[in-house]
N, C-alpha and C. Protein backbone atom coordinates (compact mmCIF):
# COMPACT_ATOMS: atom_id res chain seq x y z
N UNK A 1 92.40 152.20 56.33
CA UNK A 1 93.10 151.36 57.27
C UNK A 1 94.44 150.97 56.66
N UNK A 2 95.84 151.21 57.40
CA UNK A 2 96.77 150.80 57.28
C UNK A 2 96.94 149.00 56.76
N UNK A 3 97.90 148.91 56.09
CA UNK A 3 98.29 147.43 56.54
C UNK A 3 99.16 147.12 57.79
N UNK A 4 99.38 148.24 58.39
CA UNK A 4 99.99 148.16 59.40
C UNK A 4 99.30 147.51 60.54
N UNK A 5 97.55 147.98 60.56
CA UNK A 5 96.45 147.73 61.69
C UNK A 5 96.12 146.64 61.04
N UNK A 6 96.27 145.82 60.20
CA UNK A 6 95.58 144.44 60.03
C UNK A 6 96.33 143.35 60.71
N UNK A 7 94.92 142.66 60.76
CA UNK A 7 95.71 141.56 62.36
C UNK A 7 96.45 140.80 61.46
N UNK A 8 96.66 140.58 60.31
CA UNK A 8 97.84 139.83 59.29
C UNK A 8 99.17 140.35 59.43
N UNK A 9 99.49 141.46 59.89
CA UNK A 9 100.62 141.94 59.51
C UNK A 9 101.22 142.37 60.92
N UNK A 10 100.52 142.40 61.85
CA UNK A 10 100.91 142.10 63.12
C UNK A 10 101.64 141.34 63.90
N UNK A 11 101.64 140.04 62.80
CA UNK A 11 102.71 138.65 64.14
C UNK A 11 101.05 137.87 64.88
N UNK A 12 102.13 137.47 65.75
CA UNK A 12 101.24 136.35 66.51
C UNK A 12 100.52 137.14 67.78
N UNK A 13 100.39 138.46 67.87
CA UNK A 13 99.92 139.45 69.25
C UNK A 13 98.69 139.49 68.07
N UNK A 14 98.31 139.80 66.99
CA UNK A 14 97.28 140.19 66.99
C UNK A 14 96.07 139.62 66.69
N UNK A 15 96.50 138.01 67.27
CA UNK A 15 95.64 136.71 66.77
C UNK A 15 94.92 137.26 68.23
N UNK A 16 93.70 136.80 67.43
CA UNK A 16 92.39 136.88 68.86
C UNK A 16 92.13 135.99 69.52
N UNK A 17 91.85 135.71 71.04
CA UNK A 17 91.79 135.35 71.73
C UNK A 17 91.79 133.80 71.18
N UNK A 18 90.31 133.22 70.65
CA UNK A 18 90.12 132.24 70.57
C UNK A 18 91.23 131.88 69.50
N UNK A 19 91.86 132.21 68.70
CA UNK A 19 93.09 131.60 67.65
C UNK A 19 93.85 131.45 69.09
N UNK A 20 94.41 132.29 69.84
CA UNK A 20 95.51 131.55 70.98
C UNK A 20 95.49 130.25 71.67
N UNK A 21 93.77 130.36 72.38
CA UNK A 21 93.58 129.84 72.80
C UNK A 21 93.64 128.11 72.46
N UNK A 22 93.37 128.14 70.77
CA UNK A 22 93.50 126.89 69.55
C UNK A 22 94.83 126.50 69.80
N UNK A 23 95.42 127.43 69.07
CA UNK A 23 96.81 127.38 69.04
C UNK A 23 97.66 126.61 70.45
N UNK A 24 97.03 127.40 71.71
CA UNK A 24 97.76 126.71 72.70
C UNK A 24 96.95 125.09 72.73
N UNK A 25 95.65 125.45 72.93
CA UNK A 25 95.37 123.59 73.07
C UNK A 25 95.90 122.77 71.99
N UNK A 26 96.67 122.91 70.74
CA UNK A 26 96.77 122.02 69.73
C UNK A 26 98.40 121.63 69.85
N UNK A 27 99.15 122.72 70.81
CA UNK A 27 100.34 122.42 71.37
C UNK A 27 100.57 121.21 72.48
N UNK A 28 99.20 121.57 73.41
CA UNK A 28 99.05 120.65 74.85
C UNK A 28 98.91 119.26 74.71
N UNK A 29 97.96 119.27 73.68
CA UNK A 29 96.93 117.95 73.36
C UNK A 29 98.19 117.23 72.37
N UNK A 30 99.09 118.15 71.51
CA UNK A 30 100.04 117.07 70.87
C UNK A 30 101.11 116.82 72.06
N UNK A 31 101.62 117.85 72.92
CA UNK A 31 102.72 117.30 73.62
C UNK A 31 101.88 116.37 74.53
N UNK A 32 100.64 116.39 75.22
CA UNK A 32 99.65 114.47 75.78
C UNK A 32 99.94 114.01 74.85
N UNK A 33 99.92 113.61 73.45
CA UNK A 33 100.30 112.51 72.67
C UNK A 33 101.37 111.87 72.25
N UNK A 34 102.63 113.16 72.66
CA UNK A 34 103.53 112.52 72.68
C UNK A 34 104.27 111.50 73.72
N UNK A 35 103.11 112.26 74.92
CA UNK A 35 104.00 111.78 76.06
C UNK A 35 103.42 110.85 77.10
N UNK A 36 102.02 111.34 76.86
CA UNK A 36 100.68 110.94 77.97
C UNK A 36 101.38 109.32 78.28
N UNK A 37 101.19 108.33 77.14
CA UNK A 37 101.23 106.87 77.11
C UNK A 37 102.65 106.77 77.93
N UNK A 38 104.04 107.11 77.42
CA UNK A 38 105.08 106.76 78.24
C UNK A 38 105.30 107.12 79.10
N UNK A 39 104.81 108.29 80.16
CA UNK A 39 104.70 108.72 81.41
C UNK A 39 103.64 107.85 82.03
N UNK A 40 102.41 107.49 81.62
CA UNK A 40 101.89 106.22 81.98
C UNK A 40 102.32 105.19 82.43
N UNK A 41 103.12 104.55 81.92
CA UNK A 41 103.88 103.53 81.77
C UNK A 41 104.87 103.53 83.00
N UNK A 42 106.10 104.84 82.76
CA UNK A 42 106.85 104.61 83.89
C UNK A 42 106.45 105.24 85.22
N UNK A 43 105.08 105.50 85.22
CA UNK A 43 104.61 105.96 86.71
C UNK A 43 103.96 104.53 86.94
N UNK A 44 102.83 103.53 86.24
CA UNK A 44 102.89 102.48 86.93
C UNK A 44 104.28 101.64 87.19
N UNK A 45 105.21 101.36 86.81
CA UNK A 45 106.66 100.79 86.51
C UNK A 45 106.71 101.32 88.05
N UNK A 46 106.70 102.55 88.39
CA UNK A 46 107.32 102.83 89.62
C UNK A 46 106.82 102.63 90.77
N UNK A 47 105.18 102.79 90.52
CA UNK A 47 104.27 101.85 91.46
C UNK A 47 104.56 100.79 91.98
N UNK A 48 104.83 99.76 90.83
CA UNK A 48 104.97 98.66 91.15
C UNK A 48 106.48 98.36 92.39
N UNK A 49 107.05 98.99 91.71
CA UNK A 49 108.45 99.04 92.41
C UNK A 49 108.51 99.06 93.42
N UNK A 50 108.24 100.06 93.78
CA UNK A 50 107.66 100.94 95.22
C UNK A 50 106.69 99.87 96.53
N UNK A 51 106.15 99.47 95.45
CA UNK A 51 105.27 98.22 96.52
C UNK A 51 105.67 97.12 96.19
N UNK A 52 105.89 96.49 95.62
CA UNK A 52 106.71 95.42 95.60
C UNK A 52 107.90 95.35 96.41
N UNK A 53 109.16 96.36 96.27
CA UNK A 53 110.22 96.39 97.21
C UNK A 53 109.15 96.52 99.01
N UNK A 54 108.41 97.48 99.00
CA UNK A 54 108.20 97.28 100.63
C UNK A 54 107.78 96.27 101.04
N UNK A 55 107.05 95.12 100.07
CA UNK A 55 106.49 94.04 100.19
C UNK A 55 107.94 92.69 100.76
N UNK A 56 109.27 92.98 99.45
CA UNK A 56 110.23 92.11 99.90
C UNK A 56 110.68 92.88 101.50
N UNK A 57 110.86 93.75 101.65
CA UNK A 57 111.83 94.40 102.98
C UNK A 57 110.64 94.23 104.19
N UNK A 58 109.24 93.48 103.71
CA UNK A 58 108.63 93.22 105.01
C UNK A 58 107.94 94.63 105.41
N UNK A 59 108.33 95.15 105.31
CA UNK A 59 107.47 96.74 105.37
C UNK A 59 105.98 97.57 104.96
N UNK A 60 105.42 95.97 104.06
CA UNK A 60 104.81 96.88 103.44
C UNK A 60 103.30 97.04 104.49
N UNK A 61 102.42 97.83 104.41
CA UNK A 61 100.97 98.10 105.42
C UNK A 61 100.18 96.61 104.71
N UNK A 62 100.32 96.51 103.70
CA UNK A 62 99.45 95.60 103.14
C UNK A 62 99.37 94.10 103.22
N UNK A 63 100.50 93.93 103.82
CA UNK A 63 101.29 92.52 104.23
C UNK A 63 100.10 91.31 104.78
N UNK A 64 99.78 92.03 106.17
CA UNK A 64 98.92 91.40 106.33
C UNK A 64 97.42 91.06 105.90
N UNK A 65 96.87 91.90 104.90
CA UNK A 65 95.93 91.58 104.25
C UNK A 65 96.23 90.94 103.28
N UNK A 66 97.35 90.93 102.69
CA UNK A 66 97.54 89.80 101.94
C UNK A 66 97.79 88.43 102.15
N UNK A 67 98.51 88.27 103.53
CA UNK A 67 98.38 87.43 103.87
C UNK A 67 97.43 86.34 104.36
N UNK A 68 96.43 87.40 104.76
CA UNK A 68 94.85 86.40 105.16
C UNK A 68 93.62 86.54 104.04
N UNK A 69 94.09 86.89 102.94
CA UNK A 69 93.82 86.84 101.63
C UNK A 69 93.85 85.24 101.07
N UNK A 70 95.14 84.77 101.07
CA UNK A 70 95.91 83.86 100.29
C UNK A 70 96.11 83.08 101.31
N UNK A 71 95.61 82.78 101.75
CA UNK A 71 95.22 82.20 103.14
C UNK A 71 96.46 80.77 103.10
N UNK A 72 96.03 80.25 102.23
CA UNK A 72 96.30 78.61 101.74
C UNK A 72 97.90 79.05 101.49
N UNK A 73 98.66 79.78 101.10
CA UNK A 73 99.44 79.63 100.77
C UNK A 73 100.76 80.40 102.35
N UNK A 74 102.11 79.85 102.38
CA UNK A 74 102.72 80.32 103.73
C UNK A 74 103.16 81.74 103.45
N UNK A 75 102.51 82.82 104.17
CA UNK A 75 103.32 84.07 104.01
C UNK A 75 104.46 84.48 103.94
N UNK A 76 105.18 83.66 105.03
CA UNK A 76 106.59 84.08 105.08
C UNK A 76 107.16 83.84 104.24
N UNK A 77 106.77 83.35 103.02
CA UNK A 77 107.67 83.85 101.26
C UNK A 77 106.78 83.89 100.49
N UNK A 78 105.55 84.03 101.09
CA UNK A 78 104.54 84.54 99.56
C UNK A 78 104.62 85.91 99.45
N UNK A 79 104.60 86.85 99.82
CA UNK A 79 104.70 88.16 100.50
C UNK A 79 105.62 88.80 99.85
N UNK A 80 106.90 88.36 100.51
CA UNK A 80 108.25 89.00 99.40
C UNK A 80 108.31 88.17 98.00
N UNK A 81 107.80 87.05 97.70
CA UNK A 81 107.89 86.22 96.36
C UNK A 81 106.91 87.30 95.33
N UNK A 82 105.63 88.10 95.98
CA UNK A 82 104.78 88.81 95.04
C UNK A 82 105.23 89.80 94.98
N UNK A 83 106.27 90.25 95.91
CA UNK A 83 106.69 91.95 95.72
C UNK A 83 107.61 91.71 94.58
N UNK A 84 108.84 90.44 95.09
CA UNK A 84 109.82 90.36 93.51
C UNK A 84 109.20 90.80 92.64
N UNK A 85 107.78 89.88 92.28
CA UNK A 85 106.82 89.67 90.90
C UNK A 85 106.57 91.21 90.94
N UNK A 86 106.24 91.62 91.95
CA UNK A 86 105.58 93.54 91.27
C UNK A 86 106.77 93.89 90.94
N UNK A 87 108.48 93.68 91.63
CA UNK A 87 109.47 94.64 90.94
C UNK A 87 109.95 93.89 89.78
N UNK A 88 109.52 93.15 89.27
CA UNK A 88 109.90 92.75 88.19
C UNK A 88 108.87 93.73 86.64
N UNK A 89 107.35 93.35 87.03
CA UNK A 89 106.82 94.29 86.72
C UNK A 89 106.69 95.62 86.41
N UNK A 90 107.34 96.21 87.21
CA UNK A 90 107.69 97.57 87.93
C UNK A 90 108.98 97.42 86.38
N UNK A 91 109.69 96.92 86.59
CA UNK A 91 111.19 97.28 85.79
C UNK A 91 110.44 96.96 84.26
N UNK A 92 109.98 95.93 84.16
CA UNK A 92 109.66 95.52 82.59
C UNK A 92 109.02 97.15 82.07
N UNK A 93 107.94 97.72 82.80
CA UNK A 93 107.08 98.70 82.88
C UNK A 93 108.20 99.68 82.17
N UNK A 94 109.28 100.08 83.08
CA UNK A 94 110.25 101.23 82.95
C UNK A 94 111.21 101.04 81.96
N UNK A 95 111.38 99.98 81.57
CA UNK A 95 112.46 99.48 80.61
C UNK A 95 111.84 99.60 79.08
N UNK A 96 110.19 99.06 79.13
CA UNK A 96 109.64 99.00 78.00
C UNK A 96 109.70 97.78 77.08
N UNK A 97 110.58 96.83 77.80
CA UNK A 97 110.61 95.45 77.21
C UNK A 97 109.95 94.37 77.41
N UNK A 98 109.67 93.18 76.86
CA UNK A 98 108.85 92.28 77.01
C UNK A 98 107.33 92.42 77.33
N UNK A 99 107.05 93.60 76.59
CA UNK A 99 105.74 94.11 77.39
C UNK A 99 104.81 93.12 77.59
N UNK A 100 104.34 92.54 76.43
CA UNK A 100 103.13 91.07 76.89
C UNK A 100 103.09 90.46 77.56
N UNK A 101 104.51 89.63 78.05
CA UNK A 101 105.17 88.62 79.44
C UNK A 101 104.79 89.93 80.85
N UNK A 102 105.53 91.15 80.70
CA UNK A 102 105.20 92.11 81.43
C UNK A 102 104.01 92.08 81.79
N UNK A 103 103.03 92.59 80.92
CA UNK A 103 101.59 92.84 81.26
C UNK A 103 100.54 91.76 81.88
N UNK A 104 101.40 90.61 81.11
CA UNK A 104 100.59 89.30 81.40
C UNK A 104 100.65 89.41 83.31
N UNK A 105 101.72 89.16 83.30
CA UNK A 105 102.34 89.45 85.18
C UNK A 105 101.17 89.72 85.61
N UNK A 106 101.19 91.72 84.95
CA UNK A 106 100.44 92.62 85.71
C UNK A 106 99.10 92.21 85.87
N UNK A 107 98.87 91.56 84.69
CA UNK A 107 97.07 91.48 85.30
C UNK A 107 97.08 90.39 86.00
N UNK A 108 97.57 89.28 85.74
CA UNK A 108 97.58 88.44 87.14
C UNK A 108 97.55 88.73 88.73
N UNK A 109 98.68 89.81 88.59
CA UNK A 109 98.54 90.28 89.75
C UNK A 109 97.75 91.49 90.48
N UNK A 110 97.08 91.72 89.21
CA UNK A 110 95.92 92.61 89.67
C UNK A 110 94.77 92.15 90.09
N UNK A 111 94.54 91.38 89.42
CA UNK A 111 93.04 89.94 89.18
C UNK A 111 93.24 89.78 90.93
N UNK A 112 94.74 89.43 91.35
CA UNK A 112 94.68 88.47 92.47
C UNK A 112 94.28 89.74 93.63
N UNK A 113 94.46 91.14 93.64
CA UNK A 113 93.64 91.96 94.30
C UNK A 113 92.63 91.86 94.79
N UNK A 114 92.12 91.64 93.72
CA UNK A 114 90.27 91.67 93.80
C UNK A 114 90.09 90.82 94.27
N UNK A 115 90.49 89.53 94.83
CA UNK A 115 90.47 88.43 95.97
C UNK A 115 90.14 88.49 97.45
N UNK A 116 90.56 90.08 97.62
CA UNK A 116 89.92 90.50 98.86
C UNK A 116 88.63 90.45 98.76
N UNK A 117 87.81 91.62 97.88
CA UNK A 117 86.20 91.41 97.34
C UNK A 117 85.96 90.36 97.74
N UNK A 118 86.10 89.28 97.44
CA UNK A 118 85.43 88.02 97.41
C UNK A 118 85.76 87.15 98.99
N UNK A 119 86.78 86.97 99.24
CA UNK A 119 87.35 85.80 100.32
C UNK A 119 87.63 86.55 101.44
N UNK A 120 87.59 88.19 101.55
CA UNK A 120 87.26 89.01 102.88
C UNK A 120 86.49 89.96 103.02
N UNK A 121 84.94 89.91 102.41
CA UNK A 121 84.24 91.03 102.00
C UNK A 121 84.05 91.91 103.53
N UNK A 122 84.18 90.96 104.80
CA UNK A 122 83.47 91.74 105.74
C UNK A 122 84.96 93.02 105.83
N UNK A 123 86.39 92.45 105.23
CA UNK A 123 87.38 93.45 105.51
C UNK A 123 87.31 94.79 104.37
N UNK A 124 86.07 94.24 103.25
CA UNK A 124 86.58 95.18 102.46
C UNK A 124 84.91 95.71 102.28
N UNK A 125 84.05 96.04 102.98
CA UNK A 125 82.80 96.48 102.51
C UNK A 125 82.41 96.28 104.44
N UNK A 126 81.89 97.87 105.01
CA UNK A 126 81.05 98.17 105.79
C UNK A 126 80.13 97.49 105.81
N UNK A 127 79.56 97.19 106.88
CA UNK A 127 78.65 96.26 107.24
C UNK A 127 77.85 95.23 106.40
N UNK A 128 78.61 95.21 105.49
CA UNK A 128 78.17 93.59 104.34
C UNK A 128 77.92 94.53 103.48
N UNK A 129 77.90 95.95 103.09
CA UNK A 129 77.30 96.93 101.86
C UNK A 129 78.27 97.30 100.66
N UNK A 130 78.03 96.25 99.55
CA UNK A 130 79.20 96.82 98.92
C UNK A 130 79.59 97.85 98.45
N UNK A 131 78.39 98.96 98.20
CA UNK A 131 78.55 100.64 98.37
C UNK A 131 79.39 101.14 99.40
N UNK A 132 79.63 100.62 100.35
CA UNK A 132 80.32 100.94 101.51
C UNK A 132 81.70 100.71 101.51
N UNK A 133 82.70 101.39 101.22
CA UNK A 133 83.86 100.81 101.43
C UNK A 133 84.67 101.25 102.11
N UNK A 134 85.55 99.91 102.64
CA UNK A 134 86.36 100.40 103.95
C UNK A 134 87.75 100.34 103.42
N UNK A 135 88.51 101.14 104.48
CA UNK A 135 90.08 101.56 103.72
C UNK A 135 91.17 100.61 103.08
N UNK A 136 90.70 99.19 103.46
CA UNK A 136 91.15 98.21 102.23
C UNK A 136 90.12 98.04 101.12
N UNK A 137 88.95 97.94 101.33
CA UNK A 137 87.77 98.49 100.24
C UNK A 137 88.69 99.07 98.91
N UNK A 138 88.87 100.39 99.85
CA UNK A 138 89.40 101.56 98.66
C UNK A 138 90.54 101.08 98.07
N UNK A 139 91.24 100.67 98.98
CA UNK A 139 92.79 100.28 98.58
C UNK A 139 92.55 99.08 97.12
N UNK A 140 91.74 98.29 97.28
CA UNK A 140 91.39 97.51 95.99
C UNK A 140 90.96 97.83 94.93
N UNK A 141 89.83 99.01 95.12
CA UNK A 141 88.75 99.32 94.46
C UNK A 141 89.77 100.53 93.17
N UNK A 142 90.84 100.90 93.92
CA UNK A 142 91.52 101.83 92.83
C UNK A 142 92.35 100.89 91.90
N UNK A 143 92.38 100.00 92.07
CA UNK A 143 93.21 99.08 90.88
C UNK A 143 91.93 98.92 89.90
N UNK A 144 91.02 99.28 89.75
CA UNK A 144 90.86 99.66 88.23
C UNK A 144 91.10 100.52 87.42
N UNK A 145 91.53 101.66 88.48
CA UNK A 145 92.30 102.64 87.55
C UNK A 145 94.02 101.97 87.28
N UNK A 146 94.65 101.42 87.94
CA UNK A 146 95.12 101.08 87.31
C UNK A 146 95.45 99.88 85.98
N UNK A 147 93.88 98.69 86.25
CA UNK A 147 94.10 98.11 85.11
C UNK A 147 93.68 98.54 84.18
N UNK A 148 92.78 99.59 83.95
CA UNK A 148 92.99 100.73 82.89
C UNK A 148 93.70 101.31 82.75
N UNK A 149 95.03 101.69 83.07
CA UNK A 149 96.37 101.93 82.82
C UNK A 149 97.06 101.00 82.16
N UNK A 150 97.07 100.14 82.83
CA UNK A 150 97.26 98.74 82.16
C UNK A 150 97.05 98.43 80.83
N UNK A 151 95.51 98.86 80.57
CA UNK A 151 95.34 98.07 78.94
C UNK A 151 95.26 99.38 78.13
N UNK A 152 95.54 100.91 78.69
CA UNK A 152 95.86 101.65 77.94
C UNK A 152 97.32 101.59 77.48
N UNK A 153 98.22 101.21 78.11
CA UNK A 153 99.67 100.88 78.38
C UNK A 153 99.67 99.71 76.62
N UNK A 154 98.89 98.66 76.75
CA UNK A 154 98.54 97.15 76.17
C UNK A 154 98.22 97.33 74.77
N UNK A 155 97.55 98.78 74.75
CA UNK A 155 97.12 99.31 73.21
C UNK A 155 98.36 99.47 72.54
N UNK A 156 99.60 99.70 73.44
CA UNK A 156 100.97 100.28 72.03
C UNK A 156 101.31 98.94 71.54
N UNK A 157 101.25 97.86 72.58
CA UNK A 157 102.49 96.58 71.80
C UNK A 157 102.50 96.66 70.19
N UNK A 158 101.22 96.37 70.11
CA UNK A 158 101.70 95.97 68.22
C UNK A 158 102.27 97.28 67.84
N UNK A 159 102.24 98.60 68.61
CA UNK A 159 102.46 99.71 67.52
C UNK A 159 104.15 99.43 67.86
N UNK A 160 104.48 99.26 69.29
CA UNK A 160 106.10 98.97 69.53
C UNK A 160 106.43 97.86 68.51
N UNK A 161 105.48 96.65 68.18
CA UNK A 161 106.31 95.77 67.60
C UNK A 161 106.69 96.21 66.41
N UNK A 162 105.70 96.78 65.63
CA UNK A 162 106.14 97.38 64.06
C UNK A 162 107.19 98.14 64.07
N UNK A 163 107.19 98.82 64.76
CA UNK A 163 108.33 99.88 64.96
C UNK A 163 109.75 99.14 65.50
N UNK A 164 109.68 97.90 66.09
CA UNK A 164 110.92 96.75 66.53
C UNK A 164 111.13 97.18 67.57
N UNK A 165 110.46 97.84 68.38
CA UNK A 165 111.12 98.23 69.96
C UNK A 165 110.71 96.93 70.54
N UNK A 166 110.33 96.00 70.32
CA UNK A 166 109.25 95.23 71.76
C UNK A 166 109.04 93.64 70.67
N UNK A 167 109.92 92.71 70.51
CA UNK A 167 109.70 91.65 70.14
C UNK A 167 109.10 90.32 70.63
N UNK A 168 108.40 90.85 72.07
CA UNK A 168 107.85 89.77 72.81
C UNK A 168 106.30 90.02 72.82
């Protein structure tokens, strides 16, 4: 046998399958680590934005469930006063600053979600079943994926603070 036919002297064609296959996942899995967490970050940032602004311009679908949510309090500036709070959120998110004051926000205003659950179950659960959920149901029920975004987001602060990006 040549040294010509040994898969050593070949280059990178004559790595076998499963070496590529390594090779490519150890590329993928580092560029998710480089990136996974801050694309996180500014896709909730933009969430927030996004609903928060339709919330100030009155637009948003959710308006009125929030409003008979928060019953006690007057809509006609609680409404756009929580959207500010999400685009404020929304920007801290994208900016990367003040994250703790930031985050603090966010879960406040996530917590206050789950308020439907409780103070409008017949709006958010089919016939009293909380297995059952109806399309504000769902609409709530996915903010745990995002407050698990949230406290995956919550894991960098101290690593930002060491590093001096994030002094709050």
């Amino acid at each position: 046998m040549s040294s010509r036919n040994s898969p050593s002297s070949e280059g990178p064609a004559a790595r076998s399958l499963p070496d590529r296959v390594d090779q490519f996942d150890r590329r993928f899995v580092g560029f998710l680590n480089r990136w996974g967490i801050p694309m996180l970050r500014v896709s909730l940032g933009l969430v927030f934005i996004w609903f928060g602004a339709l919330k100030i311009f009155r637009v948003s679908p959710v308006a009125d469930l929030v409003a008979r949510t928060v019953y006690w309090v007057d809509p006609s500036w609680f409404v756009a006063v929580l959207g500010g709070v999400e685009v404020i959120i929304g920007l801290g998110l994208l900016v990367g600053r003040a994250l703790r004051t930031v985050l603090a926000l966010f879960w406040l205003q996530m917590l206050g979600t789950f308020l439907v659950l409780i103070i409008q179950p017949d709006v958010a659960f089919q016939r009293g079943n909380p297995l059952l959920l109806t399309v504000e149901g769902e609409f709530v029920v996915k903010n745990l994926v995002l407050l698990s975004a949230g406290m995956v987001v919550g894991s960098t602060v101290r690593r930002r603070r060491r590093s001096g990006e994030d002094q709050r």
